[in-house]
Protein backbone atom coordinates (compact mmCIF):
# COMPACT_ATOMS: atom_id res chain seq x y z
CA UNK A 1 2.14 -238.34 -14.45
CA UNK A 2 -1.24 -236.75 -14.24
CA UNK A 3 -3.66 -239.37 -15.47
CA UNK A 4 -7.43 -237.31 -14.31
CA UNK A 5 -8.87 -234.31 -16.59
CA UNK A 6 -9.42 -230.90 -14.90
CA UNK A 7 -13.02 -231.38 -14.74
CA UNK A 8 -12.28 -235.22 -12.62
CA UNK A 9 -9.85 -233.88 -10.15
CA UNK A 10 -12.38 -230.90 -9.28
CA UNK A 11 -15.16 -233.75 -9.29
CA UNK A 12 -16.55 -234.16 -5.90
CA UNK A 13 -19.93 -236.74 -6.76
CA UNK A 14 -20.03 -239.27 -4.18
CA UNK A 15 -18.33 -236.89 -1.44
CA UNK A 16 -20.39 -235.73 1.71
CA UNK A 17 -19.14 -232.50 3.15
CA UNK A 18 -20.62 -230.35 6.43
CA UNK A 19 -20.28 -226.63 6.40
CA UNK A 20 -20.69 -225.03 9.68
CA UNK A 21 -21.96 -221.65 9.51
CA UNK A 22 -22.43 -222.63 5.98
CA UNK A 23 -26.33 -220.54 5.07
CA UNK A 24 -24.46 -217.23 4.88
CA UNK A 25 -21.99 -214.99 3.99
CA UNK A 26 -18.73 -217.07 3.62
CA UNK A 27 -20.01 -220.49 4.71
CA UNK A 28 -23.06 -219.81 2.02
CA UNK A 29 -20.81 -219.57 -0.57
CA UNK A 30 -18.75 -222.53 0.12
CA UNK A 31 -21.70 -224.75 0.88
CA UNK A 32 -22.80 -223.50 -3.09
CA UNK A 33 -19.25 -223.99 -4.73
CA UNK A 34 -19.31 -227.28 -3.42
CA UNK A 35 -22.71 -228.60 -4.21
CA UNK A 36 -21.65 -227.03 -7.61
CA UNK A 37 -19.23 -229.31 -8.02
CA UNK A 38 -20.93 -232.64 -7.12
CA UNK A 39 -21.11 -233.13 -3.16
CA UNK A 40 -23.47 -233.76 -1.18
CA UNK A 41 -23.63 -231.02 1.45
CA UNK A 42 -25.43 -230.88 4.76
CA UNK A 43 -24.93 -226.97 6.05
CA UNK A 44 -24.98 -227.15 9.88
CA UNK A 45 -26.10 -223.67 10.70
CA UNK A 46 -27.49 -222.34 14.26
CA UNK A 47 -30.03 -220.54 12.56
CA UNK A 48 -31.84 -222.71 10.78
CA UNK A 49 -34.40 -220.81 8.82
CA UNK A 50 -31.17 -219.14 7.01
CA UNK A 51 -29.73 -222.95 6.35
CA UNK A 52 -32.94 -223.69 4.79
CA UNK A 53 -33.39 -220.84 2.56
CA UNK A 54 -29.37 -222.11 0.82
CA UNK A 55 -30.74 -225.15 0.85
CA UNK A 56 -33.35 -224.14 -1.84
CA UNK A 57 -31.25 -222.28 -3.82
CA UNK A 58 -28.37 -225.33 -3.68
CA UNK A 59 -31.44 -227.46 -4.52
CA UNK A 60 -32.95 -225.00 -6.99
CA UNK A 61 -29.41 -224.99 -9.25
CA UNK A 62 -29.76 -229.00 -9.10
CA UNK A 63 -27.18 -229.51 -6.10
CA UNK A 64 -27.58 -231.58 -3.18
CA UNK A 65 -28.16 -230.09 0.31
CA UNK A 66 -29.39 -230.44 3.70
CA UNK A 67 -29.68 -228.08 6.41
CA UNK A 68 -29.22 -229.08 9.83
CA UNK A 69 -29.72 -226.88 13.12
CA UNK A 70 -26.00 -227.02 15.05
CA UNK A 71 -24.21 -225.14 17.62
CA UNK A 72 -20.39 -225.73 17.23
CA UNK A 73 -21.07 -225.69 20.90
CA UNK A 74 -22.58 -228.61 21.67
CA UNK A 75 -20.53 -231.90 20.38
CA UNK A 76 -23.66 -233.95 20.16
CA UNK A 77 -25.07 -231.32 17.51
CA UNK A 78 -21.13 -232.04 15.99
CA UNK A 79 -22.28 -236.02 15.67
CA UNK A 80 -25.42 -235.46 14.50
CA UNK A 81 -24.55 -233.31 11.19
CA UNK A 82 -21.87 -235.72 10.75
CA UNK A 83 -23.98 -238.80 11.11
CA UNK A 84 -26.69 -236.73 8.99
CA UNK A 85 -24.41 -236.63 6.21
CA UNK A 86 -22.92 -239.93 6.42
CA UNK A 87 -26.52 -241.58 6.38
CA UNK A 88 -28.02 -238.77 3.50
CA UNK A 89 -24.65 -238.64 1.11
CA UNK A 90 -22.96 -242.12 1.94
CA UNK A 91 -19.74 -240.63 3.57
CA UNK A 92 -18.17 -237.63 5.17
CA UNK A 93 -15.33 -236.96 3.60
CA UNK A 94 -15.27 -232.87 3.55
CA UNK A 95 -15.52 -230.73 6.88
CA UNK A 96 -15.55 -227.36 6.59
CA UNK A 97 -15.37 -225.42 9.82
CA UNK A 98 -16.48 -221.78 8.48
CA UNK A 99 -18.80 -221.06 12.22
CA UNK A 100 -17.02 -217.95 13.99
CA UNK A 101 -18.59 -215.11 15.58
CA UNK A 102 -16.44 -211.57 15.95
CA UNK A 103 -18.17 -208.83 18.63
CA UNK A 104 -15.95 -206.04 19.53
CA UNK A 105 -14.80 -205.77 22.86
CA UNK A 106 -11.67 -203.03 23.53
CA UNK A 107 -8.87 -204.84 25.93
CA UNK A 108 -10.04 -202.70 28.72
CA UNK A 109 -13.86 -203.43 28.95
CA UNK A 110 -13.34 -206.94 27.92
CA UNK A 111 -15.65 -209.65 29.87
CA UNK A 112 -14.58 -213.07 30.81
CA UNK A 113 -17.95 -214.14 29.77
CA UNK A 114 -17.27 -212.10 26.17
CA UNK A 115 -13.80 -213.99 26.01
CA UNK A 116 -15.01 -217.45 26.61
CA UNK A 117 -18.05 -217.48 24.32
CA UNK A 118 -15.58 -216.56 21.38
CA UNK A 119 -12.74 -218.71 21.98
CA UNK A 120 -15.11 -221.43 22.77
CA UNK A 121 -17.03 -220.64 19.68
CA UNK A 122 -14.20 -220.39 17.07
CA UNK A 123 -11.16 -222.49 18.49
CA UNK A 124 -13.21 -225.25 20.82
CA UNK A 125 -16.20 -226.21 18.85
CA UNK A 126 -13.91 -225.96 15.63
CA UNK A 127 -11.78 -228.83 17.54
CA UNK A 128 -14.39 -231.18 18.60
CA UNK A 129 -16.53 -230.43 15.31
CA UNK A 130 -13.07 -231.99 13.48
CA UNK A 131 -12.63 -234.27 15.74
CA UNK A 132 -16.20 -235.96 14.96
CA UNK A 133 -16.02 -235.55 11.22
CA UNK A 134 -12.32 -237.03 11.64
CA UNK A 135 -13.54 -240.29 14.06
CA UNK A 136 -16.06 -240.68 11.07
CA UNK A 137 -13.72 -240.38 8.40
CA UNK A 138 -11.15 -243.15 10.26
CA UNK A 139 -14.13 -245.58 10.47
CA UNK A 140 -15.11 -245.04 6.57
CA UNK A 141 -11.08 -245.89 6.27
CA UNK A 142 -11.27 -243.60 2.91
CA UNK A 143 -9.69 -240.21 4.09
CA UNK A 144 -10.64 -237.24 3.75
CA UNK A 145 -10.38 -233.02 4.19
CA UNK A 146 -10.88 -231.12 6.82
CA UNK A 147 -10.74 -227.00 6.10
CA UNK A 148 -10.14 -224.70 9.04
CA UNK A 149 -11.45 -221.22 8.45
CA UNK A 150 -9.06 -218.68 10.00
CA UNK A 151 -8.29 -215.01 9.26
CA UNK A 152 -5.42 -212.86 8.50
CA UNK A 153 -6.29 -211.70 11.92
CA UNK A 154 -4.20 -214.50 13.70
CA UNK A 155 -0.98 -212.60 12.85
CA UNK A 156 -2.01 -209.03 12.21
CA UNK A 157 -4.18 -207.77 15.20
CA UNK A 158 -7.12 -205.53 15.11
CA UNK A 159 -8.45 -203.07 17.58
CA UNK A 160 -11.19 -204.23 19.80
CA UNK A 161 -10.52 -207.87 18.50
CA UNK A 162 -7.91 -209.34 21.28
CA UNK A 163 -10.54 -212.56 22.25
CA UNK A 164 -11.24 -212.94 18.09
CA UNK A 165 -7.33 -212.59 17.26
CA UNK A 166 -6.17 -215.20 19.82
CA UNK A 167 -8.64 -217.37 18.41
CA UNK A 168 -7.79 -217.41 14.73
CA UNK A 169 -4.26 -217.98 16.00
CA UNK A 170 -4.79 -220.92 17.75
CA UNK A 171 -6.68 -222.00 14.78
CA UNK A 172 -3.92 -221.59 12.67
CA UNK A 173 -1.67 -224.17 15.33
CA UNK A 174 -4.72 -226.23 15.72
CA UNK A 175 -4.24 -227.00 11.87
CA UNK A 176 -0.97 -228.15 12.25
CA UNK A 177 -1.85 -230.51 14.75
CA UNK A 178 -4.58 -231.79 13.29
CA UNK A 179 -2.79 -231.84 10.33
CA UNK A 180 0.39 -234.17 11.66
CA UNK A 181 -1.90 -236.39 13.97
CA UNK A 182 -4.30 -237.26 11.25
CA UNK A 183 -2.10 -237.53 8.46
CA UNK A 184 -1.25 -241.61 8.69
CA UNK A 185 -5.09 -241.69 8.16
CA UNK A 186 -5.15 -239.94 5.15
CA UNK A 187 -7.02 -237.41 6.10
CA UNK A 188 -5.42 -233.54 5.25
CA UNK A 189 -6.26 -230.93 6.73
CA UNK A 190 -5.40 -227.00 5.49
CA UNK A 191 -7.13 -223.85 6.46
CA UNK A 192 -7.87 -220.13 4.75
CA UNK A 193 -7.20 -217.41 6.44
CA UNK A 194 -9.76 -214.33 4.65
CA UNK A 195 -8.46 -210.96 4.92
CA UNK A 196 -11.13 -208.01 4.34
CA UNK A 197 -14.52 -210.12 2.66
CA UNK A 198 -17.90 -208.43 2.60
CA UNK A 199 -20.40 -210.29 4.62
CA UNK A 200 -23.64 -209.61 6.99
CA UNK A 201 -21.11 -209.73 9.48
CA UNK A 202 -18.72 -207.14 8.30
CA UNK A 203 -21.52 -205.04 7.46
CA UNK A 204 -22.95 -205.27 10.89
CA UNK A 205 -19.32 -204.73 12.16
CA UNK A 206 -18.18 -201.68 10.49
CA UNK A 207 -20.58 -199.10 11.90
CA UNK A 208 -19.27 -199.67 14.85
CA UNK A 209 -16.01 -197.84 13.78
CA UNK A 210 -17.70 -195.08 12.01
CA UNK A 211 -19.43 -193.31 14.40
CA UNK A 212 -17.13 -192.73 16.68
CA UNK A 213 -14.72 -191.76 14.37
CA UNK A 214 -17.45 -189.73 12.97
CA UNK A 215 -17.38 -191.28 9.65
CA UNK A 216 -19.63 -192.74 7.07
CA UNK A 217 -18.85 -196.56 5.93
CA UNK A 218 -18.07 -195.19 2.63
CA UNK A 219 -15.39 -192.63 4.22
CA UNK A 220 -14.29 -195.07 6.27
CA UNK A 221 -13.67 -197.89 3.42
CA UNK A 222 -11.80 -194.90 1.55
CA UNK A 223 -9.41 -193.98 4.41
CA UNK A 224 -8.81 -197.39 6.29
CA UNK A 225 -9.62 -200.00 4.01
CA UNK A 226 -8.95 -199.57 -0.08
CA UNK A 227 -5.83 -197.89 0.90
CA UNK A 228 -4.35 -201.30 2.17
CA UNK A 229 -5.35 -203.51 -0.33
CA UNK A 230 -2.70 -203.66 -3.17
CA UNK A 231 -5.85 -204.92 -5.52
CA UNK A 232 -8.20 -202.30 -4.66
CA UNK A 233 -10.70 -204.02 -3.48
CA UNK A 234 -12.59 -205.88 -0.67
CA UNK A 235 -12.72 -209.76 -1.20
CA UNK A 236 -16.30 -211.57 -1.64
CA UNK A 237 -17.30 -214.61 -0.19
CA UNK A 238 -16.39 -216.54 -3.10
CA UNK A 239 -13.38 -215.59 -3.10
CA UNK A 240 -12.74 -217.73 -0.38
CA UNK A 241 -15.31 -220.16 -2.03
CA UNK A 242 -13.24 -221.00 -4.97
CA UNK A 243 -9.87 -221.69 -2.56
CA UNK A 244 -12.08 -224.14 -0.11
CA UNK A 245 -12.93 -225.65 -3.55
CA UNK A 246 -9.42 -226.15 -4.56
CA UNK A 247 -8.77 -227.40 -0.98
CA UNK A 248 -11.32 -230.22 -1.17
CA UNK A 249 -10.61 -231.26 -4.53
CA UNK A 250 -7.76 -233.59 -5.90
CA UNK A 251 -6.07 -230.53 -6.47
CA UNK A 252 -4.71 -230.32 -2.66
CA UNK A 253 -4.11 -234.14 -2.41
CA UNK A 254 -0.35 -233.42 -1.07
CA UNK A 255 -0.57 -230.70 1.14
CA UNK A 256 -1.70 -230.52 4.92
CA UNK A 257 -1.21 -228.14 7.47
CA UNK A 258 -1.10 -225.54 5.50
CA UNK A 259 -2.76 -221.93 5.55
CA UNK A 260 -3.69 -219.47 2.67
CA UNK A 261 -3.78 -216.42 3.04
CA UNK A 262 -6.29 -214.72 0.40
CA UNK A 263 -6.68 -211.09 1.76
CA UNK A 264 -5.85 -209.22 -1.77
CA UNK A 265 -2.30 -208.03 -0.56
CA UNK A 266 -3.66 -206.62 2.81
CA UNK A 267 -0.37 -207.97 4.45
CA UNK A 268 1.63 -206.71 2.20
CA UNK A 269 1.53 -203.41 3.21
């Protein structure tokens, strides 16, 4: 029997949480939902100066945040937002792992050196990032959530995005493992997997398809896009926000290994 209000379950005061990627587009909006609701949140961002400038508006709105230069890349960068946020916020008890990066490349013009940095990028440094946060969480002996960005991607393929496909795949497996490995410490761990969300990155991505289909982006939304989506529209970033939310609140305490998919009904057509 349910014995915690609404507002207590989606309490997070007291939690520390990393977002990588977390100053913009998706990982922005995360990092803000969260500090919304209480946590302490260090965002772990490459660029810094874009960390910085969430920061203040976390900050600004009476949240808690910290930005912290980190390449998924580099594991010690991994222990030192973790450590950040254990010694800042008191714990670590919320990863999110929101750091991808998605350059087209067609199959047949595809560089090793292109395939590497993305797999490395989205599928490695997502593993070892989690598997910091997770070594912290074990020694706190408290628990904890770890949320895996993915994409509908990983089982509906996209031209020009073989390297980025095979990557949100194996983050959808990775999950899983995480999920059944770290389970006898309490810790869960769930991802998302967006479908079509307007970002920098999208924007910066979609040209790409127009001209040489001799489109505009509008045209292009109207003939590719909308058409797909049974709820007429392309997803926002806190879209996503809101289902990370539910993921690190009491709300998910008895699920693990587990994807949702919030694309607006792409796959269903």
């Amino acid at each position: 029997m349910a014995t915690d209000s609404i507002s207590q379950v989606f309490d997070l005061s007291g939690k520390g949480a990393v977002v990588t990627g977390g100053g913009s587009g998706i990982g922005k909006a995360i990092s803000t939902r969260l500090a919304e609701a209480g946590a302490g949140v260090v965002i772990a961002d490459i660029n810094e100066e874009v960390a910085r400038e969430t920061v203040k508006e976390i900050t600004a709105a009476g949240g808690k945040a910290q930005a912290i230069r980190a390449d998924v890349l580099s594991t010690e960068d991994a222990k030192q937002a973790v450590e950040s946020t254990a010694s800042s916020f008191g714990s670590v008890d919320i990863l999110v792992n929101n750091a991808a990066i998605y350059p087209a490349a067609s199959v047949l013009e595809m560089s090793e050196e292109a395939w590497d940095k993305v797999l490395n990028t989205n599928l490695k440094g997502l593993f070892f990032f989690s598997q910091v946060a997770a070594q912290q969480m074990v020694s706190e002996d408290h628990g904890g959530k770890i949320i895996n960005i993915a994409s509908i991607e990983a089982v509906h393929p996209t031209i020009g995005h073989s390297h980025y496909d095979a990557s949100k795949g194996g983050v959808l497996m990775v999950t899983k493992a995480l999920a059944l490995e770290l389970a006898p410490h309490k810790i869960l761990v769930n991802a998302i997997a967006p479908g079509v969300i307007w970002t920098p990155g999208l924007e910066t991505l979609l040209p790409l398809f127009c001209e040489p289909a001799g489109l505009t982006l509008e045209l292009l939304m109207e003939m590719t896009v909308y058409p797909r989506i049974p709820l007429g529209r392309v997803g926002e970033s806190d879209d996503i926000a809101k289902v990370a939310l539910f993921l690190a609140s009491g709300f998910s305490d008895y699920m693990t290994g587990e994807t949702l998919v919030v694309d607006g009904g792409y796959l269903l057509s």
